[in-house]
N, C-alpha and C. Protein backbone atom coordinates (compact mmCIF):
# COMPACT_ATOMS: atom_id res chain seq x y z
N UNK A 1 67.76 94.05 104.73
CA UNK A 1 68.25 94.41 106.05
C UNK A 1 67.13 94.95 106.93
N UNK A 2 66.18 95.84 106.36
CA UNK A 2 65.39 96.46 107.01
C UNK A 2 64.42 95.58 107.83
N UNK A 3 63.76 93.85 106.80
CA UNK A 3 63.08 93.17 107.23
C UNK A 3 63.93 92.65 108.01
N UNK A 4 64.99 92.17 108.15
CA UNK A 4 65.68 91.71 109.30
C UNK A 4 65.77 92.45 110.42
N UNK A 5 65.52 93.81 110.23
CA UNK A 5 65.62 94.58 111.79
C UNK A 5 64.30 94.51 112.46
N UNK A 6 63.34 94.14 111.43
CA UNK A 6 61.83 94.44 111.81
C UNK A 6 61.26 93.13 112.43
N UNK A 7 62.12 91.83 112.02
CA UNK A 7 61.66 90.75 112.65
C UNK A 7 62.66 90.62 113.95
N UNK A 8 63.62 91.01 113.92
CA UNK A 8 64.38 91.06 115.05
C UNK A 8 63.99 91.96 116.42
N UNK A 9 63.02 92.56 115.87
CA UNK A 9 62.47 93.82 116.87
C UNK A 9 61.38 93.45 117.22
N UNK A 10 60.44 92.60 116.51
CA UNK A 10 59.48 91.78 116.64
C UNK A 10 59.31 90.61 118.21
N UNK A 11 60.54 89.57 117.63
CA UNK A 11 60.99 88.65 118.37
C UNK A 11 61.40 89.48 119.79
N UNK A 12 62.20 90.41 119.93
CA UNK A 12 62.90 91.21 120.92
C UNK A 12 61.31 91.79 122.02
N UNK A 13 60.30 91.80 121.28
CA UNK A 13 58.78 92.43 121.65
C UNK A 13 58.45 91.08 122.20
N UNK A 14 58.13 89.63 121.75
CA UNK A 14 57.60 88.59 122.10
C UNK A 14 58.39 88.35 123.58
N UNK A 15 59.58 88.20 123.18
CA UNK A 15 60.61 87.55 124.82
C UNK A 15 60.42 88.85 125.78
N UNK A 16 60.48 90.38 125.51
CA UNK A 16 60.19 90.53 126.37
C UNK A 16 58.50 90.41 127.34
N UNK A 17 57.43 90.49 126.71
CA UNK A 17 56.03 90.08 127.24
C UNK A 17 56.15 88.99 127.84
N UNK A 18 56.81 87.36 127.21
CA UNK A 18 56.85 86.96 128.41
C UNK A 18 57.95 86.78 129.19
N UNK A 19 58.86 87.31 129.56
CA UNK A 19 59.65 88.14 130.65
C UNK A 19 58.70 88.16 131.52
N UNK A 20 57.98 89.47 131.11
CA UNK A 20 57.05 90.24 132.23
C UNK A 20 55.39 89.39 132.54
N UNK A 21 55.81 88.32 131.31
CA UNK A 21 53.66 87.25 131.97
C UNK A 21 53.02 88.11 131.46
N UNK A 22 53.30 89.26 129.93
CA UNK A 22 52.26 89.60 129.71
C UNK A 22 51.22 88.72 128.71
N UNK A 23 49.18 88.53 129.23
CA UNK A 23 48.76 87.75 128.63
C UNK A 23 48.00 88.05 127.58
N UNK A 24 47.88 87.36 126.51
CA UNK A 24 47.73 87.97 124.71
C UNK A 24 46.20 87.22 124.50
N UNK A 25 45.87 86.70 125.33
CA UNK A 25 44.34 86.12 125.52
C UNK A 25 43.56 87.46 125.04
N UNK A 26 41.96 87.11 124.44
CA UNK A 26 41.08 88.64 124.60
C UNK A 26 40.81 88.69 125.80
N UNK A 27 40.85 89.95 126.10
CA UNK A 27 40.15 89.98 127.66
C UNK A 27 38.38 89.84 127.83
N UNK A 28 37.77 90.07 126.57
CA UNK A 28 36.01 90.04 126.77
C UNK A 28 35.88 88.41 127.08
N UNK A 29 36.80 87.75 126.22
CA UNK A 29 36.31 86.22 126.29
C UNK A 29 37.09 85.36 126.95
N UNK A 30 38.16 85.89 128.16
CA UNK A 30 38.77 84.74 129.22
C UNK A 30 37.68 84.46 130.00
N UNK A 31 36.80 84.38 130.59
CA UNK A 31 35.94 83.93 130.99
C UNK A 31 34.61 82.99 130.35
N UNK A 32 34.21 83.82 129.68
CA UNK A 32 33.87 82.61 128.47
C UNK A 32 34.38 81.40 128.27
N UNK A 33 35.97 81.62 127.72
CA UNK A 33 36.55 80.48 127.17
C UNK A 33 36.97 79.32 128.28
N UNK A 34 37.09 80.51 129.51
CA UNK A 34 37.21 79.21 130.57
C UNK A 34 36.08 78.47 130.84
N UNK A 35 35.16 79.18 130.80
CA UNK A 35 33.24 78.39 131.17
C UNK A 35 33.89 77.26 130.40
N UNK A 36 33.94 77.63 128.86
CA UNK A 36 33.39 76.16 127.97
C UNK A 36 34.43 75.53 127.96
N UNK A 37 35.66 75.88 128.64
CA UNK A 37 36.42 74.60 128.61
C UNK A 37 36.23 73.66 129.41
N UNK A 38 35.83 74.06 130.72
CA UNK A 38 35.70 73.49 131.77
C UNK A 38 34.32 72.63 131.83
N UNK A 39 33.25 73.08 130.88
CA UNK A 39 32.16 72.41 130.76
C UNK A 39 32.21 71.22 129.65
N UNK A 40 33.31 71.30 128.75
CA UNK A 40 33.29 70.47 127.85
C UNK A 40 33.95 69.15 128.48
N UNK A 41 35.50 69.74 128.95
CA UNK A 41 36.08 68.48 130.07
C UNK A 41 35.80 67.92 130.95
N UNK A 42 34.24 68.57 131.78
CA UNK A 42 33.73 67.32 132.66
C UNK A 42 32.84 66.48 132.30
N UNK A 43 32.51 65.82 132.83
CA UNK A 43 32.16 64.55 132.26
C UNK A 43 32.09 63.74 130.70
N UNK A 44 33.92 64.27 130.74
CA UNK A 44 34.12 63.46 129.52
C UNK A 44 33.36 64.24 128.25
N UNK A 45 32.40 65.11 128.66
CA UNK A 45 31.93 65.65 127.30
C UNK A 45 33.09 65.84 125.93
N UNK A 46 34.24 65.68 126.35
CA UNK A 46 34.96 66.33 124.57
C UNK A 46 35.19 65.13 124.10
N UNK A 47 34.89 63.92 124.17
CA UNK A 47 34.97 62.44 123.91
C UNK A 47 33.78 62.42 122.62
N UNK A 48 32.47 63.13 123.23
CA UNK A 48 31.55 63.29 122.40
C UNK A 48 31.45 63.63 121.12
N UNK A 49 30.62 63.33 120.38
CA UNK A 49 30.49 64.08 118.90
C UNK A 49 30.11 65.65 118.79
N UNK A 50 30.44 66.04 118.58
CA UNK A 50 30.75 67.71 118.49
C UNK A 50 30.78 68.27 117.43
N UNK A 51 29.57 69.30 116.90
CA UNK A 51 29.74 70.23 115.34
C UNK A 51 29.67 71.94 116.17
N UNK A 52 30.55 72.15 115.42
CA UNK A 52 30.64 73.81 115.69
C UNK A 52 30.03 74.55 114.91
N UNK A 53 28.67 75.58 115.08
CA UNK A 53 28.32 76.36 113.86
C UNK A 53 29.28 77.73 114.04
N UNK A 54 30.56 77.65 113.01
CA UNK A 54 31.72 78.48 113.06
C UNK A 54 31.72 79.54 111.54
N UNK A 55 32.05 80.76 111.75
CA UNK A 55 32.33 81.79 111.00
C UNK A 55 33.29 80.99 110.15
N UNK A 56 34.25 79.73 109.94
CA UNK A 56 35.26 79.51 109.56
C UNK A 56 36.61 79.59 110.12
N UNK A 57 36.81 81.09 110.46
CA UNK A 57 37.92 81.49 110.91
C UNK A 57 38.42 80.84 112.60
N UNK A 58 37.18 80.64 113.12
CA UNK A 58 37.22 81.18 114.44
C UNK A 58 36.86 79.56 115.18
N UNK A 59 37.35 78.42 114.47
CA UNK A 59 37.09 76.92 114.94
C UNK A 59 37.68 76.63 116.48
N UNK A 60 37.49 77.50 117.44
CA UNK A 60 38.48 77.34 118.48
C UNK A 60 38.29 76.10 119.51
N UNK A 61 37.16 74.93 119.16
CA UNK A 61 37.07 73.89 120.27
C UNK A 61 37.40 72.57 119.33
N UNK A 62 38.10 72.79 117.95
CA UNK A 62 38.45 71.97 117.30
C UNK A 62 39.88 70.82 117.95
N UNK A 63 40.42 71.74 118.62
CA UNK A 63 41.65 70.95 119.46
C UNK A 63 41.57 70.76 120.58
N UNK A 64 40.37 70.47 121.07
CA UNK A 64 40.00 70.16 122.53
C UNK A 64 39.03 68.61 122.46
N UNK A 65 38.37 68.47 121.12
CA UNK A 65 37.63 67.74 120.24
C UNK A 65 38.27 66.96 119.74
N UNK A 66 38.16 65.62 119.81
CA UNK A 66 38.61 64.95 118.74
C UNK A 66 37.26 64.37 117.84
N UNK A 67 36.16 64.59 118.03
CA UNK A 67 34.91 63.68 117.69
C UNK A 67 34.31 64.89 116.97
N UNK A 68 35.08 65.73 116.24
CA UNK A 68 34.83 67.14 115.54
C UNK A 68 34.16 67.55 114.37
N UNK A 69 33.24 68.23 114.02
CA UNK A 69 33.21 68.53 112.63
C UNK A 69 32.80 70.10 113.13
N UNK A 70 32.54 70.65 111.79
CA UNK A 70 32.16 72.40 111.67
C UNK A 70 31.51 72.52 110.54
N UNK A 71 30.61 73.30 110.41
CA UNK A 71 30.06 74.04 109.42
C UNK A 71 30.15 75.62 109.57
N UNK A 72 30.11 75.93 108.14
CA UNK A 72 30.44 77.26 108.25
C UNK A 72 29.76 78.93 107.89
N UNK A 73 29.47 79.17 109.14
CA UNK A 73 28.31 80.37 108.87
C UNK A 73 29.09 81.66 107.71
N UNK A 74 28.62 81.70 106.49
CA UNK A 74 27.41 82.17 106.43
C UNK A 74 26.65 81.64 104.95
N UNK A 75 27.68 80.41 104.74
CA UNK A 75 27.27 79.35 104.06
C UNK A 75 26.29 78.57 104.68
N UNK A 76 26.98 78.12 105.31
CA UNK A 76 25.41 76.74 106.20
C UNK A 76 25.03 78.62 106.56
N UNK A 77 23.35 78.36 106.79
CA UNK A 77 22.97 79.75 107.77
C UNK A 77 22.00 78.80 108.20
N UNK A 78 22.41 78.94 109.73
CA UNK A 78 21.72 78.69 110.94
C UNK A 78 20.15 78.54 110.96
N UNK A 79 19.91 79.77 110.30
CA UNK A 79 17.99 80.25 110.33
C UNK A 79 17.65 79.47 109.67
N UNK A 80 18.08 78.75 108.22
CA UNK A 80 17.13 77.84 107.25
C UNK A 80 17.70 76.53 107.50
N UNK A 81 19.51 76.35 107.75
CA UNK A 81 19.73 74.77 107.49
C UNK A 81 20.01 74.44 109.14
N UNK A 82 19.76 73.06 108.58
CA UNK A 82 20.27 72.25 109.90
C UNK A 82 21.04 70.68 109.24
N UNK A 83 22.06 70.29 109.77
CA UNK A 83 22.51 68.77 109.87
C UNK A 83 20.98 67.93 109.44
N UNK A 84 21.24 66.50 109.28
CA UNK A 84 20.46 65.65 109.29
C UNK A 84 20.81 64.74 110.26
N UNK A 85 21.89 64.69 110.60
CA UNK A 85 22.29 64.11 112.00
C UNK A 85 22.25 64.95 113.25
N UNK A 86 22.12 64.24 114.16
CA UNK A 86 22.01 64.98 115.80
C UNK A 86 22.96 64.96 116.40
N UNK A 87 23.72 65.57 117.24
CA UNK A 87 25.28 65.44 118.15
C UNK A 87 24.58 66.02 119.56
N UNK A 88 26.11 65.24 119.85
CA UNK A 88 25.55 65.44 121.46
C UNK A 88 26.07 66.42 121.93
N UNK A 89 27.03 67.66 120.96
CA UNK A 89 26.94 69.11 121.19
C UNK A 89 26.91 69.88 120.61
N UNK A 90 26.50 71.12 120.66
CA UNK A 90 26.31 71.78 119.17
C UNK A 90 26.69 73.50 119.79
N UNK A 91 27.75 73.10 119.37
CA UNK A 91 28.49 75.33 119.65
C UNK A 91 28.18 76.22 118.76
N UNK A 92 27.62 77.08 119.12
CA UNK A 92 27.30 78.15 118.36
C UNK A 92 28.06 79.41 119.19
N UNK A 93 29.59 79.39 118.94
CA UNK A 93 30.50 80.86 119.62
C UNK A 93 30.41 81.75 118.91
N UNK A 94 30.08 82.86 119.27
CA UNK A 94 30.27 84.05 118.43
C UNK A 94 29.13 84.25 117.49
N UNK A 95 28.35 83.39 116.72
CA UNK A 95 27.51 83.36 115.64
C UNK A 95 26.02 84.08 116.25
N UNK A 96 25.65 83.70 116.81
CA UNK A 96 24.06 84.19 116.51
C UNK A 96 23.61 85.84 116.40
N UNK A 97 24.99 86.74 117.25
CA UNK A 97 24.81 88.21 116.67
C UNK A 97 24.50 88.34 115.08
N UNK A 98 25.16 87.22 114.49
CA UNK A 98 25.09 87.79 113.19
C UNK A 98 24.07 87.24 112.16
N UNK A 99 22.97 86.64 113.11
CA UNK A 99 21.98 86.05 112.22
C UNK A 99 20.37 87.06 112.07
N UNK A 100 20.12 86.87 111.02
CA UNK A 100 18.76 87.72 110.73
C UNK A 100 17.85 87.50 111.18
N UNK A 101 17.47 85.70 111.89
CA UNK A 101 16.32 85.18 112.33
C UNK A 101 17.21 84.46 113.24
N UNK A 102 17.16 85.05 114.45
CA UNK A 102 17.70 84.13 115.79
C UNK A 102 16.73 83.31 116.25
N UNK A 103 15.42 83.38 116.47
CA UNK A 103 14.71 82.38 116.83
C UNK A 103 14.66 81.23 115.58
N UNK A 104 14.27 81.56 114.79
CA UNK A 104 14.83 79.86 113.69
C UNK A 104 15.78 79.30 113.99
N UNK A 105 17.26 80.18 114.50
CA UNK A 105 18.06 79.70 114.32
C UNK A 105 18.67 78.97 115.71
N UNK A 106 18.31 79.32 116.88
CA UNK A 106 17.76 78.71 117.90
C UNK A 106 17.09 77.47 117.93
N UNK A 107 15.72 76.97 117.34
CA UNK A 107 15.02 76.03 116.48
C UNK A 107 16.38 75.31 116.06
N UNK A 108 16.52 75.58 114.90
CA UNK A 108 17.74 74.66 114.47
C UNK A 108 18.94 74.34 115.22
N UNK A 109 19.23 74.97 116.04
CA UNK A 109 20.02 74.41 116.55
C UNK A 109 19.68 73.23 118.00
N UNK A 110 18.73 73.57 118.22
CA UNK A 110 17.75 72.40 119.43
C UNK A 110 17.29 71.31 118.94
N UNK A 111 17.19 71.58 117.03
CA UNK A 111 17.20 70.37 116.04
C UNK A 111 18.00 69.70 116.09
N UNK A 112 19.34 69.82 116.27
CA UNK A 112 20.60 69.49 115.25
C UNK A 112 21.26 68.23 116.87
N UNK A 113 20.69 69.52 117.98
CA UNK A 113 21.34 68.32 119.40
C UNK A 113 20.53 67.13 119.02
N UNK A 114 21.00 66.00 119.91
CA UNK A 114 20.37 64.78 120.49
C UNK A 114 19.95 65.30 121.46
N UNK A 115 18.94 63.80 121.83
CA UNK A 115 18.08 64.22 123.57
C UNK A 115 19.48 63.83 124.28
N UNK A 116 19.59 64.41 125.41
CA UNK A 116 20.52 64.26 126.39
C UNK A 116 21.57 64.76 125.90
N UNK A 117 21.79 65.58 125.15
CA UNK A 117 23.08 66.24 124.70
C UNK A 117 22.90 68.04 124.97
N UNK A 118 23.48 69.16 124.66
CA UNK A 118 23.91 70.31 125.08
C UNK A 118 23.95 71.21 123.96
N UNK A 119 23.68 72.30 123.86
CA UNK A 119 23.84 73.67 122.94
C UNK A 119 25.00 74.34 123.78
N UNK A 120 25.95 74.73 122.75
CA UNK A 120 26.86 75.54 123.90
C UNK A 120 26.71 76.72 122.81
N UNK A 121 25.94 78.35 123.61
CA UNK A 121 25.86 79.19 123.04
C UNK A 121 26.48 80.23 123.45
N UNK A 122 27.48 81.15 122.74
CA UNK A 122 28.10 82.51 122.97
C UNK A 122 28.43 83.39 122.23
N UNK A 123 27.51 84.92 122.38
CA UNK A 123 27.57 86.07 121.69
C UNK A 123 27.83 86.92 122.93
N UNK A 124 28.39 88.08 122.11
CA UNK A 124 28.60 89.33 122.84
C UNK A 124 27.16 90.35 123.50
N UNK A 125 27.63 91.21 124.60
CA UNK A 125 26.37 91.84 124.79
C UNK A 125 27.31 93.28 124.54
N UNK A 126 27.82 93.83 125.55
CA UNK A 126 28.46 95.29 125.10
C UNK A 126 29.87 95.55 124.83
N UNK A 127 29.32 94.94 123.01
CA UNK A 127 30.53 95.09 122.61
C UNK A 127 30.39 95.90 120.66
N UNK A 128 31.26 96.69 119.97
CA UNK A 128 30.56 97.04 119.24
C UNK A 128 30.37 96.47 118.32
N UNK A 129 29.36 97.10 117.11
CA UNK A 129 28.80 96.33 115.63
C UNK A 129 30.01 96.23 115.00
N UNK A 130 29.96 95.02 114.64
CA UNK A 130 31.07 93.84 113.93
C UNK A 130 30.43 93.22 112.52
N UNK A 131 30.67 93.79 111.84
CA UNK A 131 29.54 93.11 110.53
C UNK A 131 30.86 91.96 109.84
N UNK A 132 29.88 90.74 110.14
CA UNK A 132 30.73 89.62 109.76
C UNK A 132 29.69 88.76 108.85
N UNK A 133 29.13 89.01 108.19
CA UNK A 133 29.01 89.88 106.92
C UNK A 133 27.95 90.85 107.85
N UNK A 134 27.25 90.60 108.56
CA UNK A 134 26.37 91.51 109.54
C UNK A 134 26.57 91.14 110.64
N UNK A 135 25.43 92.43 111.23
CA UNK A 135 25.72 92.36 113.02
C UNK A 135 24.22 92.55 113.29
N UNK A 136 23.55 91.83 113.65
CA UNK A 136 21.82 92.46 114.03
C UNK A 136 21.55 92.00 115.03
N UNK A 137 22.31 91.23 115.97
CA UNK A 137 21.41 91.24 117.64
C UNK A 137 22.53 91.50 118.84
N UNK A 138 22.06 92.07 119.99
CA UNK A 138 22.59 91.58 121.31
C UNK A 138 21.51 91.24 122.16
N UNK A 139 21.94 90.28 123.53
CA UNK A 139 21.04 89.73 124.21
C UNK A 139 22.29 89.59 125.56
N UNK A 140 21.11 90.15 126.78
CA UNK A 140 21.67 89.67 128.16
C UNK A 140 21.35 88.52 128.35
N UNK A 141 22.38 87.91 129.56
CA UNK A 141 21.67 86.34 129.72
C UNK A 141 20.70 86.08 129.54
N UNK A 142 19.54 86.83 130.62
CA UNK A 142 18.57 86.28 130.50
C UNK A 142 17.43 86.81 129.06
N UNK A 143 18.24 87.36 128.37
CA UNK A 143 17.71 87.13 126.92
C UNK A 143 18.02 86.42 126.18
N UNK A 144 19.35 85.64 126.03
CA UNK A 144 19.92 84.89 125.44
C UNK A 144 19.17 82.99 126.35
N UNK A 145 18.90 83.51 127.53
CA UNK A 145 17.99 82.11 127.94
C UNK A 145 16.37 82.10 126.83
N UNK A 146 15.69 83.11 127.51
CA UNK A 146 14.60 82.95 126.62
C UNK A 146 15.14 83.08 125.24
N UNK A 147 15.64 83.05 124.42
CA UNK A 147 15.46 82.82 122.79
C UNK A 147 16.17 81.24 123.49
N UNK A 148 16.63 80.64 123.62
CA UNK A 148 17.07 79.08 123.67
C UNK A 148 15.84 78.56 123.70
N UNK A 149 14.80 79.15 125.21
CA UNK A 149 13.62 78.57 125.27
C UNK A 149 12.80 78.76 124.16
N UNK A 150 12.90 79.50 123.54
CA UNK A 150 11.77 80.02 122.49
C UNK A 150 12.51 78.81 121.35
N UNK A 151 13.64 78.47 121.07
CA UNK A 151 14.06 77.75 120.10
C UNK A 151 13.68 75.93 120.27
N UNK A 152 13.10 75.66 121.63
CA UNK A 152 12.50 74.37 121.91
C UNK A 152 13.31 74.01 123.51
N UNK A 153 14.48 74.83 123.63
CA UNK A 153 14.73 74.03 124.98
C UNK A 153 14.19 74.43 126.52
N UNK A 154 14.19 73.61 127.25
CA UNK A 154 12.63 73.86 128.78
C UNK A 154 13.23 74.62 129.45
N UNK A 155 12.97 75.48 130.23
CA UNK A 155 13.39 76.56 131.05
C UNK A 155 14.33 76.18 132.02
N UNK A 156 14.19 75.40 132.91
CA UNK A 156 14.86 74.79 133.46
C UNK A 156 16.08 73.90 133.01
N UNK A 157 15.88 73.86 131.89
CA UNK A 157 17.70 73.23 130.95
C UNK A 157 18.50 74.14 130.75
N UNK A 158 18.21 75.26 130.88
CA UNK A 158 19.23 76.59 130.51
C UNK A 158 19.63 77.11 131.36
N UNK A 159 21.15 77.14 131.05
CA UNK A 159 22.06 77.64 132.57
C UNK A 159 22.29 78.60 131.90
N UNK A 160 22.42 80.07 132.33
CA UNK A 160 22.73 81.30 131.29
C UNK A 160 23.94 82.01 132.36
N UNK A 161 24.59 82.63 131.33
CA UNK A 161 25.79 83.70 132.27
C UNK A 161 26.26 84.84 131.70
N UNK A 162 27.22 85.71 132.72
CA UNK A 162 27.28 86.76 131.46
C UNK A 162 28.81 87.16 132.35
N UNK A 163 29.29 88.15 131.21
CA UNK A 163 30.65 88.19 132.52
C UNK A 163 31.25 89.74 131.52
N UNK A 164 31.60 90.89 132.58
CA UNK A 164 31.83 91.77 131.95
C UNK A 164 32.47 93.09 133.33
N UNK A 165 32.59 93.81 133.12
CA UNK A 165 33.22 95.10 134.15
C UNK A 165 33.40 96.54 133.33
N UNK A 166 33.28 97.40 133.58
CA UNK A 166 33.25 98.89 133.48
C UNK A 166 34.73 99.08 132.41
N UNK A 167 35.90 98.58 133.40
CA UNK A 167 37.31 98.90 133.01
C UNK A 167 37.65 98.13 131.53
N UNK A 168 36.57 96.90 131.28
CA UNK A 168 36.71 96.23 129.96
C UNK A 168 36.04 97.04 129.27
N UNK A 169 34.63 97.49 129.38
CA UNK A 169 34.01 98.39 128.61
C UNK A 169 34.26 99.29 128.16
N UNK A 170 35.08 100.18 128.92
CA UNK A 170 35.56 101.69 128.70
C UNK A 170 36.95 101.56 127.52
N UNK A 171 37.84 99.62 127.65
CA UNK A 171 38.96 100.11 126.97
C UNK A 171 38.30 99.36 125.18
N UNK A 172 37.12 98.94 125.34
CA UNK A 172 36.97 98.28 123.85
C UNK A 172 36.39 99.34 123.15
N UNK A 173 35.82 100.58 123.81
CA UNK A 173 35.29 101.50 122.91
C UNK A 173 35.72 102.04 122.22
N UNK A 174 35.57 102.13 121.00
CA UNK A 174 35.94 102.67 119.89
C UNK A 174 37.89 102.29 119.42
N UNK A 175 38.12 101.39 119.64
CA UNK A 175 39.42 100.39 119.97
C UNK A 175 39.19 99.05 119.27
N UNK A 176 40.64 98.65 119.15
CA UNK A 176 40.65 97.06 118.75
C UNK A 176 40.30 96.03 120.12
N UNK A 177 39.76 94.99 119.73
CA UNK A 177 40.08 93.99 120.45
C UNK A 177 40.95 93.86 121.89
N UNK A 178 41.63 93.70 123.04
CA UNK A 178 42.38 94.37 123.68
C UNK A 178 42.72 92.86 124.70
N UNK A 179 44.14 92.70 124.13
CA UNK A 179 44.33 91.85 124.86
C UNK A 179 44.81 91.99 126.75
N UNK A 180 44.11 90.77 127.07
CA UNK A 180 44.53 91.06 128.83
C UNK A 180 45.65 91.60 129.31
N UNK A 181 46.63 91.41 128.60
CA UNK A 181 47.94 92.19 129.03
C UNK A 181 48.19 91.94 130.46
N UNK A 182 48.66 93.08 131.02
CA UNK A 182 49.12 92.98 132.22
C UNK A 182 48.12 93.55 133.33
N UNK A 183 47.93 93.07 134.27
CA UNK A 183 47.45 93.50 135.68
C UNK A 183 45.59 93.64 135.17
N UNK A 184 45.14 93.41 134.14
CA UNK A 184 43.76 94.27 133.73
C UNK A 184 42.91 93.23 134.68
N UNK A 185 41.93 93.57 134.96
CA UNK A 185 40.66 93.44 135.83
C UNK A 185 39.92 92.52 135.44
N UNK A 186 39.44 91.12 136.15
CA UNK A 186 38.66 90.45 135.99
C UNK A 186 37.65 89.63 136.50
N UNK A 187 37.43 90.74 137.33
CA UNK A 187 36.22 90.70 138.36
C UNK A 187 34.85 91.02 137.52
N UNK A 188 34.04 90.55 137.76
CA UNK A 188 32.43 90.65 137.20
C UNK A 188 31.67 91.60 137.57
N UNK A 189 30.79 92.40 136.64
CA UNK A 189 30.05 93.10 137.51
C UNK A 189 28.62 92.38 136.52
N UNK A 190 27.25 92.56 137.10
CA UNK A 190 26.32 92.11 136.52
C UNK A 190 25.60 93.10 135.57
N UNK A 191 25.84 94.43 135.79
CA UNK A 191 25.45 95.34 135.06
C UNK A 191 26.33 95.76 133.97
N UNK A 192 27.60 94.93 133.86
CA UNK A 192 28.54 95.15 132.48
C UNK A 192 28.51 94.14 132.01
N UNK A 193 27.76 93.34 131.08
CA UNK A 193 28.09 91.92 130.56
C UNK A 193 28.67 92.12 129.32
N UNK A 194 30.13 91.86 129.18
CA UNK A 194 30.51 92.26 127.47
C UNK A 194 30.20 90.72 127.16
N UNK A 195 30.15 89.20 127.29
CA UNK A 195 30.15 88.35 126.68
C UNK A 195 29.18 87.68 127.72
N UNK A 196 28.25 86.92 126.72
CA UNK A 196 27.27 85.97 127.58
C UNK A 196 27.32 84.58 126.72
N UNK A 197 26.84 83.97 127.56
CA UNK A 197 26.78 82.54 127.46
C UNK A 197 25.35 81.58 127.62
N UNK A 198 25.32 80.37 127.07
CA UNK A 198 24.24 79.92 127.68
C UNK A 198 25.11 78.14 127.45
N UNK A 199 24.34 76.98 128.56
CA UNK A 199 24.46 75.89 128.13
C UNK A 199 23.23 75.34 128.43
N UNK A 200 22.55 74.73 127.30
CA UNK A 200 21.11 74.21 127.09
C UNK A 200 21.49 73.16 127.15
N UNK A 201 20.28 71.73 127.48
CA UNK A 201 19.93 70.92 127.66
C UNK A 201 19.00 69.93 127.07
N UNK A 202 19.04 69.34 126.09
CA UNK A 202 17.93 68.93 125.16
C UNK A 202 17.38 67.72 126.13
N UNK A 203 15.94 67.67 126.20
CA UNK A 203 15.54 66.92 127.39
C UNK A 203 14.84 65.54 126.00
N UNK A 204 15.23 64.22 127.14
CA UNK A 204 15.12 63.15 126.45
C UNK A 204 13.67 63.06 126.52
């Protein structure tokens, strides 16, 4: 009986949120996730061949993909392996905080594109240590540009971004995850970047 009151109270929690449009998205990465959706769907890019270097858990451009594969960090590791084949995109979400040698792993991943194909890269900047099995870097855009460049791609191929605000910062501290919910703020400031981005360019 008890589990029946507890899923009933559950369900009674879901209908009402959306009643009210409340949204269960993270709030660090709606912006993010809109960048790379929107960069993958133009020009046909999700048609393409596509490997995700993914934690496992966290395959999130697998259903946007049909031309898909993944490997999985912290088995494959970024810094020593690479594919023997090249794709014409290569996501690295979330992963490179947690690598020991980001510039190798940068390298490898500028390996792994084709010429004329894309790195789609995204780690956090102020957000806290997450040991997935570790946590050893953050980088602002334009740090997260130079290590791309430092990994082989030309300065000018790297579009970098960052997207973050005070009111996100203040509610992830020392807190879970925090979904957008209702009314929360998603205006940019340049001096709060909780999530950055980059999309590289492997030049033919």
């Amino acid at each position: 009986m008890t589990s029946f009151a507890g899923a009933l109270r559950n369900r009674g929690k879901h209908v009402a949120k959306r009643l009210l449009r409340y949204d269960s998205r993270n709030w660090l990465r709606i912006r993010q996730i809109e960048a790379f959706t929107a960069f993958i769907e133009a020009a046909n890019r999700k048609s393409r061949d596509v490997i995700e270097i993914s934690p496992g858990w966290n395959r999130y451009w697998r259903a946007l993909c049909p031309d898909y594969r993944a490997v999985d960090f912290p088995d494959f590791d970024i810094c020593r392996d690479r594919t023997e084949e090249q794709y014409s995109i290569v996501i690295a979400d979330q992963v490179l905080e947690h690598v020991q040698r980001p510039q190798a792993a940068a390298a490898n991943i500028h390996a792994m594109t084709k010429p004329g194909g894309w790195a789609m890269v995204a780690t956090p900047f102020l957000f806290r240590v997450h040991a997935r099995p570790h946590d050893y870097n953050r980088w602002t855009p334009a740090g997260l540009k130079q290590l791309m460049v430092e990994g082989g791609f030309a300065p000018d191929d790297v579009q970098a971004f960052g997207w973050g605000n005070k009111a996100c910062a203040r509610a992830h501290i020392g807190g879970p995850v925090r979904a957008y919910g209702l009314w929360r703020d998603l205006t940019n400031d340049d001096e709060y970047p909780l999530m950055v981005w980059t999309f590289s360019k492997k030049r033919v």
